[in-house]
N, C-alpha and C. Protein backbone atom coordinates (compact mmCIF):
# COMPACT_ATOMS: atom_id res chain seq x y z
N UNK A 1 -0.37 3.97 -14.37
CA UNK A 1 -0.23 4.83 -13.22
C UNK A 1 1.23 5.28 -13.13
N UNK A 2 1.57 6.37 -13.00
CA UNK A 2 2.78 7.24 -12.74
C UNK A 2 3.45 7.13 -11.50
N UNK A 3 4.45 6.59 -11.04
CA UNK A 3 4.55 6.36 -9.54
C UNK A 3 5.93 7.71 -9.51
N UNK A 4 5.75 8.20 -8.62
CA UNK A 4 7.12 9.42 -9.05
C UNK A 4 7.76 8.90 -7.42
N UNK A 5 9.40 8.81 -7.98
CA UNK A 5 10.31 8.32 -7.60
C UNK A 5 10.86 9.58 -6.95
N UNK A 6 11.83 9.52 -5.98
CA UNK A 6 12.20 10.97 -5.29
C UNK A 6 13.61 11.48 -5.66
N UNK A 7 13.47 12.34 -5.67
CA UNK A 7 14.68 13.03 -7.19
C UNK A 7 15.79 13.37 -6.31
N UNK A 8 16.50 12.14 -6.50
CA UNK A 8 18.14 12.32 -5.59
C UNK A 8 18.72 13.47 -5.96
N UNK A 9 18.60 13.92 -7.16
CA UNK A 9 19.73 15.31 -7.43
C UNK A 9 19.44 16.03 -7.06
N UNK A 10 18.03 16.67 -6.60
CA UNK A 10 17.95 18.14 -5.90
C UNK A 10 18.13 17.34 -4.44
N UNK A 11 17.87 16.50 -4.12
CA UNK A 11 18.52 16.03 -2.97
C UNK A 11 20.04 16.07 -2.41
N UNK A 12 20.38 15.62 -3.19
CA UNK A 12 22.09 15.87 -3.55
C UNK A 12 22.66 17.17 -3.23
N UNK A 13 21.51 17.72 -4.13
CA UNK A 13 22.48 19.63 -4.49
C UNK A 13 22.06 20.13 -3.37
N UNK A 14 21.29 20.16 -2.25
CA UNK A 14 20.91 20.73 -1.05
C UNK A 14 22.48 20.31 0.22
N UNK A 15 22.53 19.36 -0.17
CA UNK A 15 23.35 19.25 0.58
C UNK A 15 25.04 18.89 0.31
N UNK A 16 24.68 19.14 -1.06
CA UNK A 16 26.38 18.65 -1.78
C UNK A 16 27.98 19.28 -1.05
N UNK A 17 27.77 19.96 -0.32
CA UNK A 17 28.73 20.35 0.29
C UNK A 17 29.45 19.44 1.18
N UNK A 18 28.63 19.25 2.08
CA UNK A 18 28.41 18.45 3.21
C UNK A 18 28.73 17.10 2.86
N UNK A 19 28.23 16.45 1.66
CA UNK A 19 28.67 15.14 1.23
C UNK A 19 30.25 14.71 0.52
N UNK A 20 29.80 15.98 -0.10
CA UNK A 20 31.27 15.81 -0.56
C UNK A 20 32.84 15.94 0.25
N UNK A 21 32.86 17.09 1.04
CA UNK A 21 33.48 16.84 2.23
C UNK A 21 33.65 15.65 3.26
N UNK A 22 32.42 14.90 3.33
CA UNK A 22 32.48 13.78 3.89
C UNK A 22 33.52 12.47 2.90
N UNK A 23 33.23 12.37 1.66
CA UNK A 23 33.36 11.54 0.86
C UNK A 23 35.26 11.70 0.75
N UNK A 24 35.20 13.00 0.85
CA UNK A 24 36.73 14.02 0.84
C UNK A 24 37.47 13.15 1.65
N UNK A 25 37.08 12.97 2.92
CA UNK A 25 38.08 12.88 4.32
C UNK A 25 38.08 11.13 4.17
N UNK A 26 37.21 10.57 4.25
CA UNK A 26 37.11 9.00 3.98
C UNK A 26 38.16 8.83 3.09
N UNK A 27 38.42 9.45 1.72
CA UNK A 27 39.20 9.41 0.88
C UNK A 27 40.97 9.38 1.50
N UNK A 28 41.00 10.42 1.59
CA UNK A 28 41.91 11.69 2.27
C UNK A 28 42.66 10.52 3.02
N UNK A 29 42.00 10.28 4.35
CA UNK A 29 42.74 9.34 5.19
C UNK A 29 42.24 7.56 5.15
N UNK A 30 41.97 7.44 3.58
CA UNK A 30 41.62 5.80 3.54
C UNK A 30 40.71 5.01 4.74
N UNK A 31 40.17 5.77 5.23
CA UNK A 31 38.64 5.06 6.17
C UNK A 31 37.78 4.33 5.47
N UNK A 32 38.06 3.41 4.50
CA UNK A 32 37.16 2.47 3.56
C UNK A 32 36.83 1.49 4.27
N UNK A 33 37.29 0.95 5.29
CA UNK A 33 36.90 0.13 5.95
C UNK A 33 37.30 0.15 7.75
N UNK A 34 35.87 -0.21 8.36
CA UNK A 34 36.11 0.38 9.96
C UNK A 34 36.87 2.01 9.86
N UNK A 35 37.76 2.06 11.15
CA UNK A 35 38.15 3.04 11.68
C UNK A 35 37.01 4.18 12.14
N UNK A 36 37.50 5.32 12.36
CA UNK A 36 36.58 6.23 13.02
C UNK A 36 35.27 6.83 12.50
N UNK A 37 35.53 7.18 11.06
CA UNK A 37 34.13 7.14 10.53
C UNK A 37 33.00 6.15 10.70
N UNK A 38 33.23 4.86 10.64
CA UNK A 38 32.55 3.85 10.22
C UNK A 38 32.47 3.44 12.03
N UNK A 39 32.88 3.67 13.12
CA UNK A 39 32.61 3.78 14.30
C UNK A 39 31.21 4.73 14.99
N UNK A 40 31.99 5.40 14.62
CA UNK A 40 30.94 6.94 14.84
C UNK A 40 29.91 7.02 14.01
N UNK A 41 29.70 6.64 12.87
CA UNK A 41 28.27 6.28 12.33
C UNK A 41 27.26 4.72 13.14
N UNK A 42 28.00 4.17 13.39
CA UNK A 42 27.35 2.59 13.89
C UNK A 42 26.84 2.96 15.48
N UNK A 43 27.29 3.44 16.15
CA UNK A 43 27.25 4.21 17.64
C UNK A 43 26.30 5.43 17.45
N UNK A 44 26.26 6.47 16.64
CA UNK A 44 25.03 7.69 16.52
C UNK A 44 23.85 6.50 15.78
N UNK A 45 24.03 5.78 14.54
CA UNK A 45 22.47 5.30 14.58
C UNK A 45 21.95 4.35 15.18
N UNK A 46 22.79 3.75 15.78
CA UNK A 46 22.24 2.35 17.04
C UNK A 46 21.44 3.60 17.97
N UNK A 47 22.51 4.75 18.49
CA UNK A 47 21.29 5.60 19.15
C UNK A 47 20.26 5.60 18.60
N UNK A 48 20.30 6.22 17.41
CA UNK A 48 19.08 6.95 16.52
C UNK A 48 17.91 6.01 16.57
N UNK A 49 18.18 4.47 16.64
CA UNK A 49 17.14 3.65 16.18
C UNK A 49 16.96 3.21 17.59
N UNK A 50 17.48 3.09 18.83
CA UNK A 50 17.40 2.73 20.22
C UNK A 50 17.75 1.70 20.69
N UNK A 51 19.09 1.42 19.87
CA UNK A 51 19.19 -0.22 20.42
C UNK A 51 20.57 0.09 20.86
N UNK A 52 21.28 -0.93 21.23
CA UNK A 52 22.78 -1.14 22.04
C UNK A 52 24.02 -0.74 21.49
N UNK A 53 23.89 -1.81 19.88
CA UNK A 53 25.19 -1.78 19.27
C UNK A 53 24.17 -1.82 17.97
N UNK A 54 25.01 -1.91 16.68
CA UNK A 54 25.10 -1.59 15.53
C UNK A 54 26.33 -2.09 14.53
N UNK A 55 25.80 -2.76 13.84
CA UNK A 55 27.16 -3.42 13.21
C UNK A 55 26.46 -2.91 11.59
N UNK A 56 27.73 -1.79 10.81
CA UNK A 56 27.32 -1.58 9.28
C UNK A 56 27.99 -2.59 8.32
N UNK A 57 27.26 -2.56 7.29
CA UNK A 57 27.79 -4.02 6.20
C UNK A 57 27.86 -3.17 4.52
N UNK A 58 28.19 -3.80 4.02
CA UNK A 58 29.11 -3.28 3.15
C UNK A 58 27.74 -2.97 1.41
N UNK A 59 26.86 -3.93 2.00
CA UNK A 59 25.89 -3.55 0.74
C UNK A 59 24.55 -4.05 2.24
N UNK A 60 23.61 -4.44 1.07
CA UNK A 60 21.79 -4.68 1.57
C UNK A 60 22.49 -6.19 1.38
N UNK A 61 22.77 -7.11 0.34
CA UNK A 61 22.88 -8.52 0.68
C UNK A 61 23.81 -8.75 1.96
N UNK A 62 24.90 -8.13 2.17
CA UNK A 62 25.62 -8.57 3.39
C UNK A 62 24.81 -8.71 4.14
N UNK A 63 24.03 -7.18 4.37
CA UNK A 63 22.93 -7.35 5.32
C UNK A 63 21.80 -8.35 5.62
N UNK A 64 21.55 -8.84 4.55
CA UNK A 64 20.16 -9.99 4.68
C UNK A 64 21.19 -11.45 5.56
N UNK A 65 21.88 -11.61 4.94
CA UNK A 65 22.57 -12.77 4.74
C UNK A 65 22.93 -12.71 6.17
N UNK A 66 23.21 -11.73 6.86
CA UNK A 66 23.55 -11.50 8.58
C UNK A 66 22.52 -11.56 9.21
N UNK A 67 21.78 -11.36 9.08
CA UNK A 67 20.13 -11.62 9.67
C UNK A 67 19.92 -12.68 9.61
N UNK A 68 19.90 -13.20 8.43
CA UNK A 68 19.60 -14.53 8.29
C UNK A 68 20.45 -16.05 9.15
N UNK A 69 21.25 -15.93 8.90
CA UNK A 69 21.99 -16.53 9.65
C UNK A 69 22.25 -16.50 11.13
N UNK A 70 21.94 -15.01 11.46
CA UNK A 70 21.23 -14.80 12.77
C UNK A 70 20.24 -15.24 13.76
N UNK A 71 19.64 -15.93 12.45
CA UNK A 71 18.13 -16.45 12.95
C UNK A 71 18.53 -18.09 12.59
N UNK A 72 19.32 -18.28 12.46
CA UNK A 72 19.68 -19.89 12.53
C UNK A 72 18.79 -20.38 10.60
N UNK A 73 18.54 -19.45 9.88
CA UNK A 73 18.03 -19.93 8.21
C UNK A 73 18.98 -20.00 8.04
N UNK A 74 18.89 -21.13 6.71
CA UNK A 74 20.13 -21.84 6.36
C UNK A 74 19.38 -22.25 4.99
N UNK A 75 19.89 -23.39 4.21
CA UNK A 75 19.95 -24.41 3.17
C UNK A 75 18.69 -25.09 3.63
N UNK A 76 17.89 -24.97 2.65
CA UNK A 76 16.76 -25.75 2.63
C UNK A 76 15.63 -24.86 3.53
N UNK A 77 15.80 -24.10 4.28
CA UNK A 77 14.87 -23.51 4.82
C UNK A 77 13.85 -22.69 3.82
């Protein structure tokens, strides 16, 4: 069975302007970590999804590993 995967590059090229400019200014003024970008994204999708606050992490494992520990899992669980 053929499972077709969704083709980031015409994805990309629709909006490559827009990304790249973004990627530009992060650069530009070293926003790699926190500051206003990384504010203003955590605050619009906590809206987006309907909750309070929003904390972004740096990959998907940061992320599990914050959940997890969230929930009191640990060693041996």
């Amino acid at each position: 069975m053929l499972v077709p995967f969704v083709d980031l590059k015409i994805q990309y090229e629709s909006i490559q302007a827009e990304v790249d400019n973004a990627i530009r200014h992060v650069i530009e003024n070293t926003l790699f970590i926190g500051g206003e970008t990384v504010s203003k994204f955590e605050t619009d999708f906590a809206g987006y999804i309907g909750v309070n606050h929003c904390i972004s992490c740096a990959n998907g494992t940061d992320a599990l590993e914050i959940a997890l520990k969230s929930l009191g899992i640990g060693t041996g669980d």
